[in-house]
Each structure stands twice: as structure tokens, then as C-alpha cells.
C-alpha atoms as a PDB file:
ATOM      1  CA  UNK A   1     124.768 106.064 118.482  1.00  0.00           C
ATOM      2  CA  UNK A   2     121.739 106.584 120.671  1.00  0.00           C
ATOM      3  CA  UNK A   3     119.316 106.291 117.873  1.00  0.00           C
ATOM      4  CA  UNK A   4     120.926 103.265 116.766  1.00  0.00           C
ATOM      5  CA  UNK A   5     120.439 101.245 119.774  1.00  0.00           C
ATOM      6  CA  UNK A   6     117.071 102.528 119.882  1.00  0.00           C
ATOM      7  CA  UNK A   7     115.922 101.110 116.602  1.00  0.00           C
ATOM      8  CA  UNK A   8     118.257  97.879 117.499  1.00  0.00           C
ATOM      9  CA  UNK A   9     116.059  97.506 120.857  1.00  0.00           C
ATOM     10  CA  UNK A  10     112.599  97.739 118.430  1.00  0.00           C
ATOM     11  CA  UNK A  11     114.342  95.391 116.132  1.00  0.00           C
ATOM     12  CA  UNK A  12     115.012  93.241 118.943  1.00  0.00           C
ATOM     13  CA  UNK A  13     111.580  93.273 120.305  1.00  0.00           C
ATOM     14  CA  UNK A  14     109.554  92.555 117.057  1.00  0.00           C
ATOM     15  CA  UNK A  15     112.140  89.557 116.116  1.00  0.00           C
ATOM     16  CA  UNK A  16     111.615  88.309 119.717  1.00  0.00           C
ATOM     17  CA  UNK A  17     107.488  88.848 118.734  1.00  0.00           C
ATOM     18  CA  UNK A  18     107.533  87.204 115.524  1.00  0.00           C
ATOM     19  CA  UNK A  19     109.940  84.863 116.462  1.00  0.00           C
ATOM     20  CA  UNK A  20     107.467  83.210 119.337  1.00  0.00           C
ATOM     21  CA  UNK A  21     104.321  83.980 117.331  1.00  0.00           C
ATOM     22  CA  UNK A  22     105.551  83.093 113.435  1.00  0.00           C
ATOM     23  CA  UNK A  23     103.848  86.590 112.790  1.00  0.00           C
ATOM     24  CA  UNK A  24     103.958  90.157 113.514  1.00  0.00           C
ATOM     25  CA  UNK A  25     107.476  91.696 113.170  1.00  0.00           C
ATOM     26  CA  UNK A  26     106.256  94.220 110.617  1.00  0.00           C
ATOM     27  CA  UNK A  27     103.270  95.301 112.694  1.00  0.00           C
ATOM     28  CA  UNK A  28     105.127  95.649 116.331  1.00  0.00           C
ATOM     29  CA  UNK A  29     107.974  97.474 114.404  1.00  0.00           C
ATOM     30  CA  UNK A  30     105.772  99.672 112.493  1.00  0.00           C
ATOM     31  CA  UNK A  31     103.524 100.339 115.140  1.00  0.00           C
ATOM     32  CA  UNK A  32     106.989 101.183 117.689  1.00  0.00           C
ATOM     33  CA  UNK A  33     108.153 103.673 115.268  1.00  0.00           C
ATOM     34  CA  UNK A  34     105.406 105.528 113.916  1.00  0.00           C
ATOM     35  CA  UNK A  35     104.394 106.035 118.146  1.00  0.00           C
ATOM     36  CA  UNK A  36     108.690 107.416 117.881  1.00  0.00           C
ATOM     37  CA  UNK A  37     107.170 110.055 114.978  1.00  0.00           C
ATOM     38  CA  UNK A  38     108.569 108.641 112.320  1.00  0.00           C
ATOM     39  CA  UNK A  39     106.878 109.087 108.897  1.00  0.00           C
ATOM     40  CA  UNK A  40     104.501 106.016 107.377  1.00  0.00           C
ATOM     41  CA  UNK A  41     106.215 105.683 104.358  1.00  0.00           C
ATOM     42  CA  UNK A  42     109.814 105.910 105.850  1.00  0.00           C
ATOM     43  CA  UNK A  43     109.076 103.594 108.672  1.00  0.00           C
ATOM     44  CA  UNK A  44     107.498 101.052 106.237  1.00  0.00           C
ATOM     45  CA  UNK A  45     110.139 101.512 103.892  1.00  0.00           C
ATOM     46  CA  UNK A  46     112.698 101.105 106.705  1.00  0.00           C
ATOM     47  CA  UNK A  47     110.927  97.828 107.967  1.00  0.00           C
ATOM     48  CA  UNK A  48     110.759  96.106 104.407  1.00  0.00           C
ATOM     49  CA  UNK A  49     114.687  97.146 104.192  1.00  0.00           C
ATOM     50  CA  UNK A  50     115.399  95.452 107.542  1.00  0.00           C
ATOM     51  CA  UNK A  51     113.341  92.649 106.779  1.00  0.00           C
ATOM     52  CA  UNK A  52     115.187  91.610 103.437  1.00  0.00           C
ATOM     53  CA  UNK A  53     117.976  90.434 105.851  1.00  0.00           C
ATOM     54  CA  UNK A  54     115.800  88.634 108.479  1.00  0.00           C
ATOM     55  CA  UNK A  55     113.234  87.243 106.312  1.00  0.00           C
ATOM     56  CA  UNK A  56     116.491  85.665 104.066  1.00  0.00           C
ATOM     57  CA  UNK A  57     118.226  84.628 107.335  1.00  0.00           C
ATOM     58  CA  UNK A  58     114.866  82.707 108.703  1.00  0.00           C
ATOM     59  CA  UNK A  59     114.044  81.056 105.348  1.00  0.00           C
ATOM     60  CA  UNK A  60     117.478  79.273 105.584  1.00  0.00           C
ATOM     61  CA  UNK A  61     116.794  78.425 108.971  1.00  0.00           C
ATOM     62  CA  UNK A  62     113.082  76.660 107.844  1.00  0.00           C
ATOM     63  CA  UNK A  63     114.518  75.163 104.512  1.00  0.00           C
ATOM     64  CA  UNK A  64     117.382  73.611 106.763  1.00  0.00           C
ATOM     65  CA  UNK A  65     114.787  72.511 109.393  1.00  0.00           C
ATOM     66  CA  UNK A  66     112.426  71.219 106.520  1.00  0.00           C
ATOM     67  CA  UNK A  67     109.501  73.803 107.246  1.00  0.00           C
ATOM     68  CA  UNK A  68     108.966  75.184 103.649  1.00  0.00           C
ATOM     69  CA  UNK A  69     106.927  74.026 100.931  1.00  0.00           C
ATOM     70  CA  UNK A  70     108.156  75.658  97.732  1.00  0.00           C
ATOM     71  CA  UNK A  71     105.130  75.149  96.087  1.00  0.00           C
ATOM     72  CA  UNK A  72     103.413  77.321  98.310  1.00  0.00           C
ATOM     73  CA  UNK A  73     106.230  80.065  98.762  1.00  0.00           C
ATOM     74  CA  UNK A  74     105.938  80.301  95.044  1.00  0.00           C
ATOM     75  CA  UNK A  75     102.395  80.457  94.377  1.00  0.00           C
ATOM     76  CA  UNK A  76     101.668  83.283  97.643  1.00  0.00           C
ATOM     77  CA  UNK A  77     105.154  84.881  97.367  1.00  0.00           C
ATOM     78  CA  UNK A  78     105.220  86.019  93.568  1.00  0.00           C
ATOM     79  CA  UNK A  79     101.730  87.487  93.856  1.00  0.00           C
ATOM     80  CA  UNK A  80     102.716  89.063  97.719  1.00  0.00           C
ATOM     81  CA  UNK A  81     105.429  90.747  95.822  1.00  0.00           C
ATOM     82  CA  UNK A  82     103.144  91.896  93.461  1.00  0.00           C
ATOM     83  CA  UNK A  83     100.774  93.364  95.736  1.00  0.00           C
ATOM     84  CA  UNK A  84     103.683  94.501  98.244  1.00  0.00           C
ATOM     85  CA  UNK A  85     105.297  96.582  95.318  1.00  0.00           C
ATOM     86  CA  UNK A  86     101.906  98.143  94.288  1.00  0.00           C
ATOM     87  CA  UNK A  87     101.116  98.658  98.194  1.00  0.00           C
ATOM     88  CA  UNK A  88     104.771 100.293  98.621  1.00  0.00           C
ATOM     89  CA  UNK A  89     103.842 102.516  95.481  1.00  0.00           C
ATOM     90  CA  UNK A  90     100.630 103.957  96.818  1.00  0.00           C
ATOM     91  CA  UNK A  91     101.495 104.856 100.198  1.00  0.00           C
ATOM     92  CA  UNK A  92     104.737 107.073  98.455  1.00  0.00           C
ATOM     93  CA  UNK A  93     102.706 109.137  96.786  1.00  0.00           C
ATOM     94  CA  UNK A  94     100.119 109.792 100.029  1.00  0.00           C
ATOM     95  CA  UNK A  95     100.773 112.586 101.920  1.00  0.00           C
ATOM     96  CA  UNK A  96     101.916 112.656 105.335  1.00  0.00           C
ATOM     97  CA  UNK A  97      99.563 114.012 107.016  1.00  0.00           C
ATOM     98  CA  UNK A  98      96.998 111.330 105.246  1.00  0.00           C
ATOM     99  CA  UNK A  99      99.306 108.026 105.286  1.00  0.00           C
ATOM    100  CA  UNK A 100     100.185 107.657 109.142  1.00  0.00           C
ATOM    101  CA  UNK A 101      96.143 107.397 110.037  1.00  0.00           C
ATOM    102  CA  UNK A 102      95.522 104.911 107.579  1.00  0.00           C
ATOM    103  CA  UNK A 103      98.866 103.083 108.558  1.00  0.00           C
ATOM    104  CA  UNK A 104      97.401 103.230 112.084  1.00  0.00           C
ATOM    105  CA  UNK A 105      93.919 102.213 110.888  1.00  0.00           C
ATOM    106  CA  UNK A 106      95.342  99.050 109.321  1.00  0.00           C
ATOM    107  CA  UNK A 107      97.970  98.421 111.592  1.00  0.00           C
ATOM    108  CA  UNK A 108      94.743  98.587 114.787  1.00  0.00           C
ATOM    109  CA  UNK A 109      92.357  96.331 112.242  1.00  0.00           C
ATOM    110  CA  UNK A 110      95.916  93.816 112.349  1.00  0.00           C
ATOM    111  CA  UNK A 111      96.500  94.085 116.148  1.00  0.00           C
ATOM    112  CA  UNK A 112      93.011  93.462 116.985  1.00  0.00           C
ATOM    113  CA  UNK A 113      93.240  90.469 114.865  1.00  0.00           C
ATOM    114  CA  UNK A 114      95.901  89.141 116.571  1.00  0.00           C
ATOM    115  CA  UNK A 115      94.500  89.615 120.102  1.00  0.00           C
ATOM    116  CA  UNK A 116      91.190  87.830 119.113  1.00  0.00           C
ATOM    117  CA  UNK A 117      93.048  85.485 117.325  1.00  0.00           C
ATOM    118  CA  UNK A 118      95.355  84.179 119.915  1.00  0.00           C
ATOM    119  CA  UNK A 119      92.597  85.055 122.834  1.00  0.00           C
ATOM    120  CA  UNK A 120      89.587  82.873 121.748  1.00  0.00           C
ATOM    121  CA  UNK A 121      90.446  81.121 118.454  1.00  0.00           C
ATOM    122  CA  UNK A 122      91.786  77.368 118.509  1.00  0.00           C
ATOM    123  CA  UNK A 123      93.688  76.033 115.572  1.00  0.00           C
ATOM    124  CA  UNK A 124      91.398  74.256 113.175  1.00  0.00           C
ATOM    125  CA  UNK A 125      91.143  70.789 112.615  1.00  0.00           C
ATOM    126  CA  UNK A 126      93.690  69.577 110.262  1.00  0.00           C
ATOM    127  CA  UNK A 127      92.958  68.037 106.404  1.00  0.00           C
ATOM    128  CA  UNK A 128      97.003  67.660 106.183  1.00  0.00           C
ATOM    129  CA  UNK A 129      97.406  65.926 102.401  1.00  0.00           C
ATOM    130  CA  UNK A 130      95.051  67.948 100.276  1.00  0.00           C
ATOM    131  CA  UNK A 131      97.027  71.008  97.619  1.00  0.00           C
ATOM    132  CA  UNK A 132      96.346  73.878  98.113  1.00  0.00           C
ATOM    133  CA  UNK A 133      95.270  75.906  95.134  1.00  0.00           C
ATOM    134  CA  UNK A 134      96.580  78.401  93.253  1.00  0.00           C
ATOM    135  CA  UNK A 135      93.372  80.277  93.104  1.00  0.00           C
ATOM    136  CA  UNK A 136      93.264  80.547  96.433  1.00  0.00           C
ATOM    137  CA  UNK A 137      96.601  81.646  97.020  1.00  0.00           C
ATOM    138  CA  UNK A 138      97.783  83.588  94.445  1.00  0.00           C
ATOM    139  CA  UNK A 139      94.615  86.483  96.151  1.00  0.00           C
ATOM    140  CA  UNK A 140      95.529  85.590  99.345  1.00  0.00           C
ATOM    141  CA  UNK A 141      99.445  86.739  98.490  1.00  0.00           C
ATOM    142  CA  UNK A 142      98.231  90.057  96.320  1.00  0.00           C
ATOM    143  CA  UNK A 143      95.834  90.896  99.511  1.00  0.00           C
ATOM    144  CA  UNK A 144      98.159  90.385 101.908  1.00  0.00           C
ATOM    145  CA  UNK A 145     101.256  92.078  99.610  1.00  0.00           C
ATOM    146  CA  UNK A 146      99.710  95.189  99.176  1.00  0.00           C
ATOM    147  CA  UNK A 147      98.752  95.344 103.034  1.00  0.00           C
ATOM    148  CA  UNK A 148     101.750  94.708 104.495  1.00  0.00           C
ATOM    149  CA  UNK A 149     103.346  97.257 102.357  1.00  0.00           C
ATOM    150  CA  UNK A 150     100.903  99.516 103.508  1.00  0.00           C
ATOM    151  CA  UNK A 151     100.493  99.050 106.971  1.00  0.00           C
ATOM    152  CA  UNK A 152     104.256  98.410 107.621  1.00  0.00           C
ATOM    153  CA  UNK A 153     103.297  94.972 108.523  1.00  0.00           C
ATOM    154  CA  UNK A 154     100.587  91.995 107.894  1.00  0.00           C
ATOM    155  CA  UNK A 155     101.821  89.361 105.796  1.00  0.00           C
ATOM    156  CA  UNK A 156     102.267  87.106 108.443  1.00  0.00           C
ATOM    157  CA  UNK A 157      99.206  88.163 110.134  1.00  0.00           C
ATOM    158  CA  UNK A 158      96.788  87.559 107.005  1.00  0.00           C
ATOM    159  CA  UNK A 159      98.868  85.063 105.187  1.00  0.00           C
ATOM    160  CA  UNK A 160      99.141  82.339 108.040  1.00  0.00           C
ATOM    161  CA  UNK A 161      96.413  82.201 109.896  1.00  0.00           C
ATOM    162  CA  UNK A 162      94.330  81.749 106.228  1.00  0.00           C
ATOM    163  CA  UNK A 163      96.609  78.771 105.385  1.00  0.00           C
ATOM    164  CA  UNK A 164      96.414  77.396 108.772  1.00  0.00           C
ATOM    165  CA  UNK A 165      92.256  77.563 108.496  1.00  0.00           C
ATOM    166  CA  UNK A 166      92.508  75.857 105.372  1.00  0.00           C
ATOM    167  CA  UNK A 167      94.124  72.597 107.589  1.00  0.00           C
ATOM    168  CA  UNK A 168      96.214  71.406 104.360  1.00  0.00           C
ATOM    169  CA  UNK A 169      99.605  72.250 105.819  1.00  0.00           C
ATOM    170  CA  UNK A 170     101.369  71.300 108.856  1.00  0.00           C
ATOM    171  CA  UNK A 171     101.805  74.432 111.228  1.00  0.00           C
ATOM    172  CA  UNK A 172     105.280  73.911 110.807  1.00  0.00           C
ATOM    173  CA  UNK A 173     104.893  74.441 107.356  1.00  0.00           C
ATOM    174  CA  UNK A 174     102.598  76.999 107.091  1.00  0.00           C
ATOM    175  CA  UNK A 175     105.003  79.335 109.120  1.00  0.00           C
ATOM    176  CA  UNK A 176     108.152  78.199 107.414  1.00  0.00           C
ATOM    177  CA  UNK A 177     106.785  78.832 104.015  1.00  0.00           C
ATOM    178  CA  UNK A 178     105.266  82.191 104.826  1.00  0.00           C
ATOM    179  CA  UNK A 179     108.085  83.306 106.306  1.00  0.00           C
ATOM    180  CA  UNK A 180     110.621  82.149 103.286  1.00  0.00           C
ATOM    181  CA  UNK A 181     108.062  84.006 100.686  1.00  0.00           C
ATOM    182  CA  UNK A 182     108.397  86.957 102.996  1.00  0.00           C
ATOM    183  CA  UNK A 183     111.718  87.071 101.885  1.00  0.00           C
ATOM    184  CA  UNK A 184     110.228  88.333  97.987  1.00  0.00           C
ATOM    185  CA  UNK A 185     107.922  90.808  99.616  1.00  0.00           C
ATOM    186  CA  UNK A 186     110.190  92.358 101.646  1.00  0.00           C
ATOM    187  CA  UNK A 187     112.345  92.608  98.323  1.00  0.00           C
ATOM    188  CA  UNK A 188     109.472  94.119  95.960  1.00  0.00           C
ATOM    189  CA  UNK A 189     107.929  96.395  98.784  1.00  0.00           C
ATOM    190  CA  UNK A 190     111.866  98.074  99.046  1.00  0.00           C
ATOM    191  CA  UNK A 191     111.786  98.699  95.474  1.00  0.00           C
ATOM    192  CA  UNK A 192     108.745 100.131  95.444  1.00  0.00           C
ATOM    193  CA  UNK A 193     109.449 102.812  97.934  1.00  0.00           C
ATOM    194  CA  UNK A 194     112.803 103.225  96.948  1.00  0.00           C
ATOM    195  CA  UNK A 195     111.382 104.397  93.241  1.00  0.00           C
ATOM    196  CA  UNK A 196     108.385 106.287  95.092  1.00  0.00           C
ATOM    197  CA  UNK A 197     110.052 108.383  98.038  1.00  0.00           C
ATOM    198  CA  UNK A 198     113.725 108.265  96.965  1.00  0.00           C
ATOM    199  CA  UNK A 199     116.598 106.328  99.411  1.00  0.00           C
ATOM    200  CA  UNK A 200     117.186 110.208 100.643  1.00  0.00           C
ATOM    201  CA  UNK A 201     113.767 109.535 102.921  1.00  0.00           C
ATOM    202  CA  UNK A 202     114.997 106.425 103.680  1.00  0.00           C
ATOM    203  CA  UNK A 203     116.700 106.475 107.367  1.00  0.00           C
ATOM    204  CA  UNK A 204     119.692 104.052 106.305  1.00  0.00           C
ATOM    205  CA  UNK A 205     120.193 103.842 110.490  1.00  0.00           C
ATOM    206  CA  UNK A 206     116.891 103.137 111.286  1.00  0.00           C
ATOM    207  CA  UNK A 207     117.263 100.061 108.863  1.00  0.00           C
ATOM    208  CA  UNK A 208     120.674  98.906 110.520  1.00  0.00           C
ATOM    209  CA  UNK A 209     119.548  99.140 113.960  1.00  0.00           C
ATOM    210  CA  UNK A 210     116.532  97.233 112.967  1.00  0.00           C
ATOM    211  CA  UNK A 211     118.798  94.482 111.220  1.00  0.00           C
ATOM    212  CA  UNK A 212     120.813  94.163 114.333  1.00  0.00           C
ATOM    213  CA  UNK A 213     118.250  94.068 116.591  1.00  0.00           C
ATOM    214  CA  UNK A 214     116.201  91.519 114.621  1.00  0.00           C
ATOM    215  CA  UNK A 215     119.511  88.900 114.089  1.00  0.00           C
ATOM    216  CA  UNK A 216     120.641  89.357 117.761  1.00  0.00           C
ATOM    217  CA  UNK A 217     116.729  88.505 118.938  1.00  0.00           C
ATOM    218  CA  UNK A 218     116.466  85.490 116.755  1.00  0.00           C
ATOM    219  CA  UNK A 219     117.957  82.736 118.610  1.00  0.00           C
ATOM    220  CA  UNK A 220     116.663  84.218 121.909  1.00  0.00           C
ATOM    221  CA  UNK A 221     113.232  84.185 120.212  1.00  0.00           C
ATOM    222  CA  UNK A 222     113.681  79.923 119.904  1.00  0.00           C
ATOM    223  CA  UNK A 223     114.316  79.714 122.802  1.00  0.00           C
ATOM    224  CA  UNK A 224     111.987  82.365 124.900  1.00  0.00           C
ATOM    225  CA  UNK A 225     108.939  80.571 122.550  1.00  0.00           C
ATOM    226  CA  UNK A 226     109.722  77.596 125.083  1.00  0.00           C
ATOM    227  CA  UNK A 227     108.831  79.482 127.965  1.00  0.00           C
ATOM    228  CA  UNK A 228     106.191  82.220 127.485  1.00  0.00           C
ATOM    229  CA  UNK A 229     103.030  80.557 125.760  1.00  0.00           C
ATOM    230  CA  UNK A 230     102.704  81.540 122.368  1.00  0.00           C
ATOM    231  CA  UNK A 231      98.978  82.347 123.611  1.00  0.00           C
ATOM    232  CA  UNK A 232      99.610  84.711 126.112  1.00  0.00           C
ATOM    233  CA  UNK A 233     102.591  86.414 124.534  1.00  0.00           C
ATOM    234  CA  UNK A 234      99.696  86.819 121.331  1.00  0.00           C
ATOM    235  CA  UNK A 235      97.111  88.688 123.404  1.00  0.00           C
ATOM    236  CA  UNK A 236      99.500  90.883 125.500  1.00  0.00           C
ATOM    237  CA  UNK A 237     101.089  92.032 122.059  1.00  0.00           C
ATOM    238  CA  UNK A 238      98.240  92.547 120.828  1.00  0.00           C
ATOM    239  CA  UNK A 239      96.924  94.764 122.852  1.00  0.00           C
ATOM    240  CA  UNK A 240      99.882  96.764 122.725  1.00  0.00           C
ATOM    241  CA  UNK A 241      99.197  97.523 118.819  1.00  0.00           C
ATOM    242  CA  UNK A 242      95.919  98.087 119.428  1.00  0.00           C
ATOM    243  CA  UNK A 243      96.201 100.685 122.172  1.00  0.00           C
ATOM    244  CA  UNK A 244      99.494 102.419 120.855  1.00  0.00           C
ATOM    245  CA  UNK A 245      97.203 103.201 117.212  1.00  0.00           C
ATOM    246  CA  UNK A 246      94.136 103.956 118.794  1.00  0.00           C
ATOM    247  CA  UNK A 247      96.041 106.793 120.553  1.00  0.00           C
ATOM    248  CA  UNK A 248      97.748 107.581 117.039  1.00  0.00           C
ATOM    249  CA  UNK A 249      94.360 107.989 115.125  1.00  0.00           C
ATOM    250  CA  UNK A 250      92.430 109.934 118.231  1.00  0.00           C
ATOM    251  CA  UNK A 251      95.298 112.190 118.451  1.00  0.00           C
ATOM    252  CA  UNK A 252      95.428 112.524 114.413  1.00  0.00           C
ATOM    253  CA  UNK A 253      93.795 115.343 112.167  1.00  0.00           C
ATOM    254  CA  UNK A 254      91.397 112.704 111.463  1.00  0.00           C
ATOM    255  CA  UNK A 255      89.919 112.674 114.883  1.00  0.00           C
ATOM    256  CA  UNK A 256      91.364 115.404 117.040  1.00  0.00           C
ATOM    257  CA  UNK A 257      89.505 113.562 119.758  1.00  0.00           C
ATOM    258  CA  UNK A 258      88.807 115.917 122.868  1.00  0.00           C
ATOM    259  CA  UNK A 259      90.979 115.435 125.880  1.00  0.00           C
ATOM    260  CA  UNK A 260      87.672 113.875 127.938  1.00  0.00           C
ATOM    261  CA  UNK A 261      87.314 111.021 125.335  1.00  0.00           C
ATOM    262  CA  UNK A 262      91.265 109.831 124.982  1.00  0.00           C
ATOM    263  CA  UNK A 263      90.749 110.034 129.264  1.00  0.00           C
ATOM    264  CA  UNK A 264      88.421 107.404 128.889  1.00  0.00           C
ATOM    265  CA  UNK A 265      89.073 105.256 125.653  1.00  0.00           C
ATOM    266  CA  UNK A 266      93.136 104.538 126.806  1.00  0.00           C
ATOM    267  CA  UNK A 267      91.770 103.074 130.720  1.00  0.00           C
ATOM    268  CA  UNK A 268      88.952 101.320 129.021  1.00  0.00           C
ATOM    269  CA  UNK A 269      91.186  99.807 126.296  1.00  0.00           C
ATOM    270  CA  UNK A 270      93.910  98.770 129.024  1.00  0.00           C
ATOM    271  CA  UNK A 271      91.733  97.128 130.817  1.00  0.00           C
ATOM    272  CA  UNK A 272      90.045  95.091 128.311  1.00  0.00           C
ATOM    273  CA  UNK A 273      93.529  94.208 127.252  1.00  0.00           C
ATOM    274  CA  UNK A 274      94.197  93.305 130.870  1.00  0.00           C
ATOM    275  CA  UNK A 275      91.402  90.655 130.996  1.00  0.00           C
ATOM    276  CA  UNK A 276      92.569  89.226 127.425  1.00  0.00           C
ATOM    277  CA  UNK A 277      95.704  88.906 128.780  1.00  0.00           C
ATOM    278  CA  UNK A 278      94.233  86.882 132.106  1.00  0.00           C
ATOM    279  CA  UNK A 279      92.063  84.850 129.756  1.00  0.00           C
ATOM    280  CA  UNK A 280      94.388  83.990 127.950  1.00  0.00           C
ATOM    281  CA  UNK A 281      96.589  82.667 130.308  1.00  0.00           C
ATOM    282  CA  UNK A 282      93.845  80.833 131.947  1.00  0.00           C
ATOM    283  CA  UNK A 283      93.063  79.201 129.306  1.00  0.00           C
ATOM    284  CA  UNK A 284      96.480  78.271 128.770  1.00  0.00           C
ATOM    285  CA  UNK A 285      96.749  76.779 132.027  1.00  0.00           C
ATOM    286  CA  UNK A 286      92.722  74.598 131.525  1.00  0.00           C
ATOM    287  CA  UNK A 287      94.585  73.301 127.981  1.00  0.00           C
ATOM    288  CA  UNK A 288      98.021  72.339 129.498  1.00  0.00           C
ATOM    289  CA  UNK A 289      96.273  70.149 132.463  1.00  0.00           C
ATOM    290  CA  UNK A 290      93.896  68.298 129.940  1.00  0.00           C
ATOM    291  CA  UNK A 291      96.875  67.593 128.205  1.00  0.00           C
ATOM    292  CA  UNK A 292      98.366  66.294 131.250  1.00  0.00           C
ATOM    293  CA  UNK A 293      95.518  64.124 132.010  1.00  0.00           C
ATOM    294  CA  UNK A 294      94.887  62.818 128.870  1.00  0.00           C
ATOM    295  CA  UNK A 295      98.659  61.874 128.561  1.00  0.00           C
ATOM    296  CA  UNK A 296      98.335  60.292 131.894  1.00  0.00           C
ATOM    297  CA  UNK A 297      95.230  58.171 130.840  1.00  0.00           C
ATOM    298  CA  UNK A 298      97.453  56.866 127.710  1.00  0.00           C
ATOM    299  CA  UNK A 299      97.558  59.654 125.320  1.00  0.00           C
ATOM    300  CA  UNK A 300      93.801  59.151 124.324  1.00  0.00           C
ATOM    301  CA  UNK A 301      91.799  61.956 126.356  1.00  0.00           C
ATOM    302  CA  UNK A 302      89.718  59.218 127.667  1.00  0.00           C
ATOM    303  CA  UNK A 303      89.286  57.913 130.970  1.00  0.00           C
ATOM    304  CA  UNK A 304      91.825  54.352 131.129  1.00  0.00           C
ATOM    305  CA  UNK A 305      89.493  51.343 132.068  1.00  0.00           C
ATOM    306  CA  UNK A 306      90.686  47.889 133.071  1.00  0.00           C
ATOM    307  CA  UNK A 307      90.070  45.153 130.342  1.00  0.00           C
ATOM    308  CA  UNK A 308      86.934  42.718 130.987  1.00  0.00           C
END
């Protein structure tokens, strides 16, 4: 019962994460169990499982909210499950010892992604109208398939943030269609590792507790999204991924780092994540009072000047 509400409290947290950021479940999850000793392939495995029933259960929520484009869930999710199910198939048949550094090694290439992402970047400008092309998205999904079978997480971190550069979706869109073709990764990567580790690795209460967590956390997650900004919330997660797999891969075979070094990386890396955090949040605070000045000068972020 313990373990349960364990995995139901990381369930909860990376549905309230990807809930407020439209990315990241896998990666928080994956990151929170493999730093709880699970094994790569059986917290992957366990993650995809979960997701299955929160990927289905948010899809229904965007198709009733009129967020997906079924073009695009088509053309990124049948190639996602492609790569997902080859991704889920090659990290079975890794050793142990071998697939939890490179799970960490994706999973910190993904976190540090999202904390420069959501530090510095601003959305690009938007080209709303224009298709988006297959031969742009059917890579995009096979990329992004195979990683997020193989880092426990990173569809949502590679697949959105592409589609969002492009500018040829709404926002709303772009998260509401990535989400829904989730649904067919989630699917393929569980049949992969099913056929490649067996359902005996498979820690069936890992995946409930997961489940649970991630369907209790989804309303909260609407409405916490109207309180924390999705900026800040981005870096401080971040930076969470990126020091708990740092300390994974300096404490792995890999590295073995000396005691001195992991003394000085872990301060170093907290406090860089410190000023991201800060940064973040001021710059959160510089955007929200230009808004307010722009919508006090009439919406048009110029100065209001009497006619004549």
C-alpha cells in the first residue's frame, strides 16, 4: 500500500507538470523513478503503461475543447508509434547496467531543454494558415517515438516545441494534437516492451499508482496552470531533471565520479538552477506589466495620443 501511494504521488506530480506545461510527464516520471532505483526499461515500460490511460483521457478532453487537428495527430502519431515501438525494442534488449546511463543521458539532454526553453526562449511569431507537411512530420514523429521510448519521456518535449517553431498551428492546437497522438505512442512503446522484457518485469503497481496519480492531478493541473506561470514552473522543473540525472550518470559505472567532483558539480548546478528560476520569474513579472500597459494604452503597445 505504501508503494502504491508512492508511485500515485509521482503520478500526481508529473500530471500536475505536464498538465501546466503541455509537456514533460514522461520525463519528470522517468526521471522520479529511476532516482527510486527502478530499472530503465521497467520504469519506461511502466510510464508508457500509465500513459495509455492519461494520454486517452486528455485527448477527449482536447477533441471536446476543439484543440486537435487530426491531420496532424495522424501524420506525427503513426510514425511516433513507429519509432516509440522500435525505441521500446532497443532499450529491452540493453543491459541494465548500460540502459539507466543512457536513459539519464537523454532524459538530462531533455531537462536541459526544457529549462533553456522556458528560461530564455519566446514563442515564435505565428504563420497560423499554412499545412504543415508530411515530410516534416512524419521525422519529427519517428525522432521523437523512438526517444521517448527510450528516455522514458520526450515526445512532448521534441514534438511541440518543433511544431510551435514552425508558427502554422495555434498553441492550442499544437498541444492538443500532440497530446491526442501521444495516445498511439504510448500504445506501440507498451507493446514493444511487453514483447522485449516480458509483463513479469513489468511492476503492474507501479503502473496503477501512476494512473491514479496522473487522473487525480489532472483537473488540479487546469486549474494550478492559472496560478503558477507556465514560465517559472518550466525552469524550476527543469532543473530538477537536470540535477536528479547528473547525479545518476556521476554516480554510474560510466563515471564513478570522485566524491570531490559530485561536492562541487550538485552546489554549482543548484545554484545555476536557482538563478534560472529568479530569471525566470523576473521576466515573467517585465512581460505581465507591458502587457498591462499596453492594454491600458488600448491594446496596441503604443503610447495613446489625442487626435489632431
Amino acid at each position: 500500500m505504501r508503494r502504491l501511494i508512492f508511485f500515485a504521488l509521482v503520478g500526481l506530480g508529473a500530471q500536475l507538470v505536464d498538465g501546466s506545461l503541455g509537456m514533460a510527464y514522461g520525463v519528470t516520471s522517468t526521471t522520479l523513478l529511476l532516482a527510486a532505483n527502478t530499472g530503465a526499461a521497467s520504469a519506461s515500460a511502466s510510464v508508457h503503461l500509465a500513459e495509455i490511460g492519461t494520454t486517452l483521457v486528455s485527448g477527449a478532453a482536447h477533441w471536446r475543447f476543439g484543440n486537435v487537428d487530426w491531420a496532424v495527430v495522424r501524420r506525427v502519431g503513426v510514425p511516433g508509434a513507429v519509432g516509440a515501438f522500435a525505441g521500446a525494442t532497443f532499450l529491452s534488449h540493453l543491459a541494465a547496467a548500460a540502459a539507466a546511463p543512457i536513459m539519464s543521458l537523454i532524459l538530462l539532454a531533455l531537462g536541459l531543454y526544457v529549462l533553456v526553453r522556458f528560461t530564455f526562449a519566446r514563442l515564435p511569431r505565428e504563420r497560423v494558415g499554412l499545412p504543415l507537411r508530411k515530410r516534416f512530420l512524419a521525422p519529427l514523429g519517428l525522432v521523437a517515438g523512438f526517444l521517448d521510448a527510450t528516455g522514458g519521456g520526450g515526445w512532448g518535449p521534441v514534438g511541440t516545441p518543433a511544431i510551435l517553431a514552425s508558427g502554422r498551428l495555434e498553441p492550442r492546437r499544437v498541444i492538443g494534437s500532440i497530446d491526442t497522438s501521444e495516445f498511439l505512442v504510448a500504445i506501440a512503446a507498451s507493446i514493444g516492451f511487453l514483447i522485449g522484457i516480458g509483463s513479469e518485469r513489468i511492476r503492474f503497481t507501479l503502473v496503477a499508482g501512476l494512473l491514479i496519480g496522473g487522473m487525480v492531478a489532472a483537473p488540479i493541473a487546469a486549474w494550478l496552470v492559472r496560478l503558477v506561470p507556465a514560465r517559472v514552473l518550466g525552469s524550476a522543473v527543469g532543473g530538477v531533471i537536470v540535477l536528479t540525472n547528473i547525479r545518476t550518470l556521476l554516480v554510474s559505472d560510466w563515471v564513478s565520479a570522485p566524491a570531490a567532483v559530485q561536492f562541487v558539480c550538485y552546489p554549482a548546478i543548484a545554484l545555476a538552477w536557482v538563478a534560472a528560476v529568479l530569471w525566470s520569474l523576473r521576466q515573467h513579472l517585465s512581460d505581465r506589466q507591458v502587457a498591462a500597459v499596453a492594454a491600458a494604452e488600448g491594446g496596441t503597445g503604443e503610447p495613446v495620443t489625442a487626435p489632431g
